[in-house]
PDB file of N, CA and C in Angstrom:
ATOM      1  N   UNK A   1     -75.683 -80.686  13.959  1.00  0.00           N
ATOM      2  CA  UNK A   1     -76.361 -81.152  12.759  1.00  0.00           C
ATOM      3  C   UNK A   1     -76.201 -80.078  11.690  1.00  0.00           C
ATOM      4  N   UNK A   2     -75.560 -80.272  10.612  1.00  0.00           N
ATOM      5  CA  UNK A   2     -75.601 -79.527   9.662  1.00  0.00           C
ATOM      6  C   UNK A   2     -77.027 -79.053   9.112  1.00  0.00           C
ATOM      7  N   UNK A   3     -76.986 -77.654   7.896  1.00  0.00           N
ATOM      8  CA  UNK A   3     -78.441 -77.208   7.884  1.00  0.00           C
ATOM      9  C   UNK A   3     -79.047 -78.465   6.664  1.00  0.00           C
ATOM     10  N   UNK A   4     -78.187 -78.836   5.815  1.00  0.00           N
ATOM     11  CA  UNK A   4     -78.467 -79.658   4.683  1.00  0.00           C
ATOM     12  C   UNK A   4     -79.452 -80.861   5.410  1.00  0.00           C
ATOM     13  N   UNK A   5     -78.448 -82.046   6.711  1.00  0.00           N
ATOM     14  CA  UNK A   5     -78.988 -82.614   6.842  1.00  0.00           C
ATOM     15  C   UNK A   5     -80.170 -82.277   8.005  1.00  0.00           C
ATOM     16  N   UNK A   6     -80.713 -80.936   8.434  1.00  0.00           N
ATOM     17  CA  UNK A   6     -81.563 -81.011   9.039  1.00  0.00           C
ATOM     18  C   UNK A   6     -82.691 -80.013   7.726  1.00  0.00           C
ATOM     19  N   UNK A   7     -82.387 -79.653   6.926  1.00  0.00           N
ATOM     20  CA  UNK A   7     -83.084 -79.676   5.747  1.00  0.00           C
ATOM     21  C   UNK A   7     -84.320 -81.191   5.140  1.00  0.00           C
ATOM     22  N   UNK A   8     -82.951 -82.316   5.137  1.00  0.00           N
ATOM     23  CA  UNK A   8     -83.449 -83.332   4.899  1.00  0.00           C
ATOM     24  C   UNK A   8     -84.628 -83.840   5.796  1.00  0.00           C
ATOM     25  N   UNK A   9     -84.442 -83.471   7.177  1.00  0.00           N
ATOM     26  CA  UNK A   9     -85.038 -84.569   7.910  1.00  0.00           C
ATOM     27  C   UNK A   9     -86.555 -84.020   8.225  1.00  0.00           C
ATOM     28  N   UNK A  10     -86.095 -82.373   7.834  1.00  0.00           N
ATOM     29  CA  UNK A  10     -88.102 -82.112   8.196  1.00  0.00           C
ATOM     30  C   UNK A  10     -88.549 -82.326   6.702  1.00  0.00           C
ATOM     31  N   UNK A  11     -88.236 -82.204   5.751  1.00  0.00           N
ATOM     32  CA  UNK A  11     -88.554 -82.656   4.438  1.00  0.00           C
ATOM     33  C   UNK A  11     -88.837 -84.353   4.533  1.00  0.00           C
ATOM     34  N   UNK A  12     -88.213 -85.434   4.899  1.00  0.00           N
ATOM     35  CA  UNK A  12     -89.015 -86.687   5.582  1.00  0.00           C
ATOM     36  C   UNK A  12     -89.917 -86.561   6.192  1.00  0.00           C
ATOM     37  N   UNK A  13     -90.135 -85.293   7.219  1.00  0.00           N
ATOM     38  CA  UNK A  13     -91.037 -85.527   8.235  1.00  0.00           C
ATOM     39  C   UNK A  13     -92.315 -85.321   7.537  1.00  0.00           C
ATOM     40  N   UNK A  14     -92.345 -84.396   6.828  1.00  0.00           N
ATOM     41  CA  UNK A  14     -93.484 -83.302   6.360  1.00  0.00           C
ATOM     42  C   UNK A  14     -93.901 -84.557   5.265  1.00  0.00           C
ATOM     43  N   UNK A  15     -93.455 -85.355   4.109  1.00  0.00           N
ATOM     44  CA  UNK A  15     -93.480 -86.355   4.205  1.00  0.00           C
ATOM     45  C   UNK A  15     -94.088 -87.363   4.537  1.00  0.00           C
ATOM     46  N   UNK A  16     -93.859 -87.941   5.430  1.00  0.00           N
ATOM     47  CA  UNK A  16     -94.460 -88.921   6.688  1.00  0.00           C
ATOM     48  C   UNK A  16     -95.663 -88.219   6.861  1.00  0.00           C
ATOM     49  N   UNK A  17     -95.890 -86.880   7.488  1.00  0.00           N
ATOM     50  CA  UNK A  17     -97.125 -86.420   7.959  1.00  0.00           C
ATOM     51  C   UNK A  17     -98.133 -86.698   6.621  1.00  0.00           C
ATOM     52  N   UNK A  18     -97.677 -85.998   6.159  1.00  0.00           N
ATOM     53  CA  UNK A  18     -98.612 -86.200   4.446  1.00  0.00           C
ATOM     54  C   UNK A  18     -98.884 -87.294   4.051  1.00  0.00           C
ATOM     55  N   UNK A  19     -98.376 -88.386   4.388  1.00  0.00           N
ATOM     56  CA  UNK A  19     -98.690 -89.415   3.849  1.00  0.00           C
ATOM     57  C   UNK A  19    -100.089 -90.473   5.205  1.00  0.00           C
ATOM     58  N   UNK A  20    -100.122 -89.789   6.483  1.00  0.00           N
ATOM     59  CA  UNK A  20    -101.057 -90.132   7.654  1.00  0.00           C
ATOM     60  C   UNK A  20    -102.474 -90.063   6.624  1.00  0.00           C
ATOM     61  N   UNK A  21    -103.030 -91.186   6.948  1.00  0.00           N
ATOM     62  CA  UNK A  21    -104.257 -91.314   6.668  1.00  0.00           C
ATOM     63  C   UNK A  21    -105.466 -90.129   7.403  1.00  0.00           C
ATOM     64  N   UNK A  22    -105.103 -89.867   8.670  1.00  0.00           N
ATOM     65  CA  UNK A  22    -105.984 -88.948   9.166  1.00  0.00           C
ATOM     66  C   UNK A  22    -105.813 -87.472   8.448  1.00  0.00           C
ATOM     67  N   UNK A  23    -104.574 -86.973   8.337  1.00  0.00           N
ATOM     68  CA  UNK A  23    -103.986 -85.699   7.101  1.00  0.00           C
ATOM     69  C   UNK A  23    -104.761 -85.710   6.097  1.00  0.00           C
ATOM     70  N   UNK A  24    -104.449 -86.901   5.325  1.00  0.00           N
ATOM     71  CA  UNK A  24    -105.207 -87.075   4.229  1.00  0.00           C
ATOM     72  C   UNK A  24    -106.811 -86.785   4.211  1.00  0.00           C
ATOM     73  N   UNK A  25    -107.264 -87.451   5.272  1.00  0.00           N
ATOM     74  CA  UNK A  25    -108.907 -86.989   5.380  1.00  0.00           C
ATOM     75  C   UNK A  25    -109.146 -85.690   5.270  1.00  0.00           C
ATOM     76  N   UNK A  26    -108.506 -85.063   6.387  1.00  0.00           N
ATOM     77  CA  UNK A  26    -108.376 -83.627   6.690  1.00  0.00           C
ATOM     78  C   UNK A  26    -108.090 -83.024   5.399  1.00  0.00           C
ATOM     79  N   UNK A  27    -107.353 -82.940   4.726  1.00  0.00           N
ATOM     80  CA  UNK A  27    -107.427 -81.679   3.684  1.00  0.00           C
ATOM     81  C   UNK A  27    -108.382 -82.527   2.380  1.00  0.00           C
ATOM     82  N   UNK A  28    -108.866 -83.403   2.517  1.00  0.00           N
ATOM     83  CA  UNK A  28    -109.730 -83.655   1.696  1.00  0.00           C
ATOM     84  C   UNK A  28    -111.074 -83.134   2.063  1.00  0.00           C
ATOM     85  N   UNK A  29    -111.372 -82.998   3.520  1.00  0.00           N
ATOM     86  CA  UNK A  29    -112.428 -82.472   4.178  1.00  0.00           C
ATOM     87  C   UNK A  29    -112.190 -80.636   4.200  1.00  0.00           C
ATOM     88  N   UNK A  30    -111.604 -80.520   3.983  1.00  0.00           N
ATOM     89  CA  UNK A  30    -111.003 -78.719   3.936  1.00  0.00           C
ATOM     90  C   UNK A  30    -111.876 -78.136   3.633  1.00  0.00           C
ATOM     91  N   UNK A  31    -112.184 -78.593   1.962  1.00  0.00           N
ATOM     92  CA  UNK A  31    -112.714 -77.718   1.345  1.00  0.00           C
ATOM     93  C   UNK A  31    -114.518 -77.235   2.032  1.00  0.00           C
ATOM     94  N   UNK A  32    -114.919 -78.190   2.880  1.00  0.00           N
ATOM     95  CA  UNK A  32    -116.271 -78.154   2.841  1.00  0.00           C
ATOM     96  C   UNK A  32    -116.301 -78.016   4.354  1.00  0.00           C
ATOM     97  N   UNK A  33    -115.066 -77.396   4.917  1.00  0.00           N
ATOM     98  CA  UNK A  33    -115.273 -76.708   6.162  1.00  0.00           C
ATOM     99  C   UNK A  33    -114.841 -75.278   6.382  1.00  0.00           C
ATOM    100  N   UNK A  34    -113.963 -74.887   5.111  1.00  0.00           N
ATOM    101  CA  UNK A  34    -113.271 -73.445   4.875  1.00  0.00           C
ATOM    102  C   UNK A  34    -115.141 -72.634   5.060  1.00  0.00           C
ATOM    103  N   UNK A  35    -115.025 -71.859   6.176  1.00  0.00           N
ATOM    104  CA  UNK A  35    -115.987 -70.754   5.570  1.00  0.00           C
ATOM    105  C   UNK A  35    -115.371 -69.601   5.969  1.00  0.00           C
ATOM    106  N   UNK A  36    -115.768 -68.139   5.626  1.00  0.00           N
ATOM    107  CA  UNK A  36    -114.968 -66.781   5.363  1.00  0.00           C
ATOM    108  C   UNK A  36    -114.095 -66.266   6.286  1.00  0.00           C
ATOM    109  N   UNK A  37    -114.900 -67.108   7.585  1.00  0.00           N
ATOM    110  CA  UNK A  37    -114.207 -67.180   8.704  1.00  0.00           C
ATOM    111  C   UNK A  37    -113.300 -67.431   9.462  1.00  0.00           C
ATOM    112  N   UNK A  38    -113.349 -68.727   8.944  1.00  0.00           N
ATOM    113  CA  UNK A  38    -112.215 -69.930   9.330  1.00  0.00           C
ATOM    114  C   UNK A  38    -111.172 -69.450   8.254  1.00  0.00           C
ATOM    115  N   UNK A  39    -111.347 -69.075   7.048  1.00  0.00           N
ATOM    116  CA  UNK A  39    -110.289 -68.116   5.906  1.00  0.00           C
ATOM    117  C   UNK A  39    -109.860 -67.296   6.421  1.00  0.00           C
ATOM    118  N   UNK A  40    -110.347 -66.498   7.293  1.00  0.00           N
ATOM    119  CA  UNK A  40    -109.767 -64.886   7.034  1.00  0.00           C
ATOM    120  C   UNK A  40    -108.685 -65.478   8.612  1.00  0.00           C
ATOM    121  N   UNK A  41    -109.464 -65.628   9.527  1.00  0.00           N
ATOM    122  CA  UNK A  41    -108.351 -66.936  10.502  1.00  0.00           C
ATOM    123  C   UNK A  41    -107.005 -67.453  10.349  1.00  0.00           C
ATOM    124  N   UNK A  42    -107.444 -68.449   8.925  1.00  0.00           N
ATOM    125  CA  UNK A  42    -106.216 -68.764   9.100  1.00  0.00           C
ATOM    126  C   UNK A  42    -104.859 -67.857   8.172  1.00  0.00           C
ATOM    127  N   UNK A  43    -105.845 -66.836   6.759  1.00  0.00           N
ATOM    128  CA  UNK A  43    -104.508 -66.290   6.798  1.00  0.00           C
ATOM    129  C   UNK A  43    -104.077 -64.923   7.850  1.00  0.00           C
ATOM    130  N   UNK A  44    -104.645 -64.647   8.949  1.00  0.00           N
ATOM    131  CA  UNK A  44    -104.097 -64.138   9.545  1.00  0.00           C
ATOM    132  C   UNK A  44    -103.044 -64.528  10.230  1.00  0.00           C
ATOM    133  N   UNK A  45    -103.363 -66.117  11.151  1.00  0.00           N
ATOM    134  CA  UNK A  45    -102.184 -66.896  11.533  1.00  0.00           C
ATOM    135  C   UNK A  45    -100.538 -67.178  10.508  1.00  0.00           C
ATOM    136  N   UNK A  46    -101.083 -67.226   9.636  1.00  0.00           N
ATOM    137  CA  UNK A  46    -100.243 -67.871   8.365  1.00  0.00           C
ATOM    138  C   UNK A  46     -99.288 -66.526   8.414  1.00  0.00           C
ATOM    139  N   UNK A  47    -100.455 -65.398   8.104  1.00  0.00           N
ATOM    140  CA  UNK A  47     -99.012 -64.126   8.214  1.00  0.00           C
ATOM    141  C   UNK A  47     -98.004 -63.480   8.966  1.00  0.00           C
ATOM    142  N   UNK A  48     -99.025 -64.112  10.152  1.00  0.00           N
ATOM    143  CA  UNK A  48     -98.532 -63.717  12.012  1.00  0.00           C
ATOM    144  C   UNK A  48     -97.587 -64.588  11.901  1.00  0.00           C
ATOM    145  N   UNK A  49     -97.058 -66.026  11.359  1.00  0.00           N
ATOM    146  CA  UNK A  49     -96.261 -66.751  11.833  1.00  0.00           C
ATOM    147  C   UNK A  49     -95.045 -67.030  10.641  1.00  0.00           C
ATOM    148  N   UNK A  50     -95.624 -66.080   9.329  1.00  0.00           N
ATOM    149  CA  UNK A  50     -94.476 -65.679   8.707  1.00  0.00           C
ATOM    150  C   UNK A  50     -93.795 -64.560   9.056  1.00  0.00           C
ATOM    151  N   UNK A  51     -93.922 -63.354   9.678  1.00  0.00           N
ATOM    152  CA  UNK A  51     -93.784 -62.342  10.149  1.00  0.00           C
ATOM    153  C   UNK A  51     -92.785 -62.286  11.466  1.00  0.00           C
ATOM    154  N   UNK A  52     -93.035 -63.631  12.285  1.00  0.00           N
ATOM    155  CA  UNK A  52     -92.530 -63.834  13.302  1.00  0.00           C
ATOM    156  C   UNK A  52     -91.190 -64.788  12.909  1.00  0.00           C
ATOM    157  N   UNK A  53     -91.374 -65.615  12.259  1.00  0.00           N
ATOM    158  CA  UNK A  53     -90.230 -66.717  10.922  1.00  0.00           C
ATOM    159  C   UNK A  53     -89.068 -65.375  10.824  1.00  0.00           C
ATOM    160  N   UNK A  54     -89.718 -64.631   9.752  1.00  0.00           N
ATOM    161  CA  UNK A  54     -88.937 -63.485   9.448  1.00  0.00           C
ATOM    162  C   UNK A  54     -87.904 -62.941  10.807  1.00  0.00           C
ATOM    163  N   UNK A  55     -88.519 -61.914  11.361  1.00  0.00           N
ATOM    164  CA  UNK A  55     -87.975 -61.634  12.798  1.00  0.00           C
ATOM    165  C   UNK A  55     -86.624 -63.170  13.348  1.00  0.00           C
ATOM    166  N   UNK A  56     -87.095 -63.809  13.528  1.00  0.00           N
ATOM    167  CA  UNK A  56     -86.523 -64.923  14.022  1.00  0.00           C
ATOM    168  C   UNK A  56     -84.723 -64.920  12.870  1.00  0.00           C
ATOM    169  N   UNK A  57     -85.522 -65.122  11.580  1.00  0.00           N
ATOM    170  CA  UNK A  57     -84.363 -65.637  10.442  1.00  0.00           C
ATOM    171  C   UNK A  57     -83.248 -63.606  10.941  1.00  0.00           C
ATOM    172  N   UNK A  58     -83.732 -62.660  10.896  1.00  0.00           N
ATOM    173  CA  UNK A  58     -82.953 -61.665  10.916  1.00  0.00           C
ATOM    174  C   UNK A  58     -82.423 -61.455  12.391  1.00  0.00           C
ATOM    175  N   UNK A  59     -83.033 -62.060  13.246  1.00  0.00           N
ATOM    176  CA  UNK A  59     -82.158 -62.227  14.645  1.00  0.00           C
ATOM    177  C   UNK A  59     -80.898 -63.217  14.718  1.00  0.00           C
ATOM    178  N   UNK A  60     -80.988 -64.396  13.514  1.00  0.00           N
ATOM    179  CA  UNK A  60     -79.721 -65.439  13.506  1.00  0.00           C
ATOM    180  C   UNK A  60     -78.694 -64.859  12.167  1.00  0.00           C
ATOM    181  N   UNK A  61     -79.365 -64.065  11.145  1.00  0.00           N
ATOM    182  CA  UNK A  61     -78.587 -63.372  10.349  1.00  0.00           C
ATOM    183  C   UNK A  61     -77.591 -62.334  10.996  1.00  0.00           C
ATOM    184  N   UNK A  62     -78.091 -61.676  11.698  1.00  0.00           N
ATOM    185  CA  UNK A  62     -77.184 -60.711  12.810  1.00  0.00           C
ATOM    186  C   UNK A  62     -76.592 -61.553  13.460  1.00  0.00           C
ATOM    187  N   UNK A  63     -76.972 -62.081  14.177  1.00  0.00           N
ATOM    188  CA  UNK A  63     -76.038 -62.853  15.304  1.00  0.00           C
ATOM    189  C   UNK A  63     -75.011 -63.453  14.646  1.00  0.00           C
ATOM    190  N   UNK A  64     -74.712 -64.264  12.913  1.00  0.00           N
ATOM    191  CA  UNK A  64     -73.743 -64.574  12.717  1.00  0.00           C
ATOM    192  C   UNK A  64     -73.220 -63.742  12.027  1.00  0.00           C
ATOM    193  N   UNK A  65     -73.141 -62.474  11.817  1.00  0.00           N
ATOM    194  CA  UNK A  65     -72.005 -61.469  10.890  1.00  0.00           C
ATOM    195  C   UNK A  65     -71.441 -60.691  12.253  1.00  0.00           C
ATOM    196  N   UNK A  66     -71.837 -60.825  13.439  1.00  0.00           N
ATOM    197  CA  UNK A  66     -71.145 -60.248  14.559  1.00  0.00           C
ATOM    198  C   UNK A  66     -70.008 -61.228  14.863  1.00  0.00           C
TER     199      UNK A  66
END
């Protein structure tokens, strides 16, 4: 699968998800369940799993200039 068309297809997906009626509840309900807690939570996850993204993208950057 090329990256373009697997570009495309999580861009449908993400998409599709967004458009689930239960999604929709959910981040409409967000706001009035975020407390400092559940914040500081999730951007820890958020950074832990950009951090790890990263790592990942510079393990396939190496692997293709070898």
């Amino acid at each position: 699968m090329s990256i373009i068309r697997g570009a495309l297809t999580a861009a449908a997906l993400a998409r599709t998800v967004v458009a689930h009626p239960v999604v929709r509840a959910g981040i409409a309900a967000a706001p009035l369940l975020l407390t400092p807690k559940v914040k500081a939570a999730a951007k820890d996850a958020t950074l832990n799993t950009a951090y790890k993204a990263g790592q990942l993208a510079r393990k396939i950057v190496d692997a293709t200039k070898r």
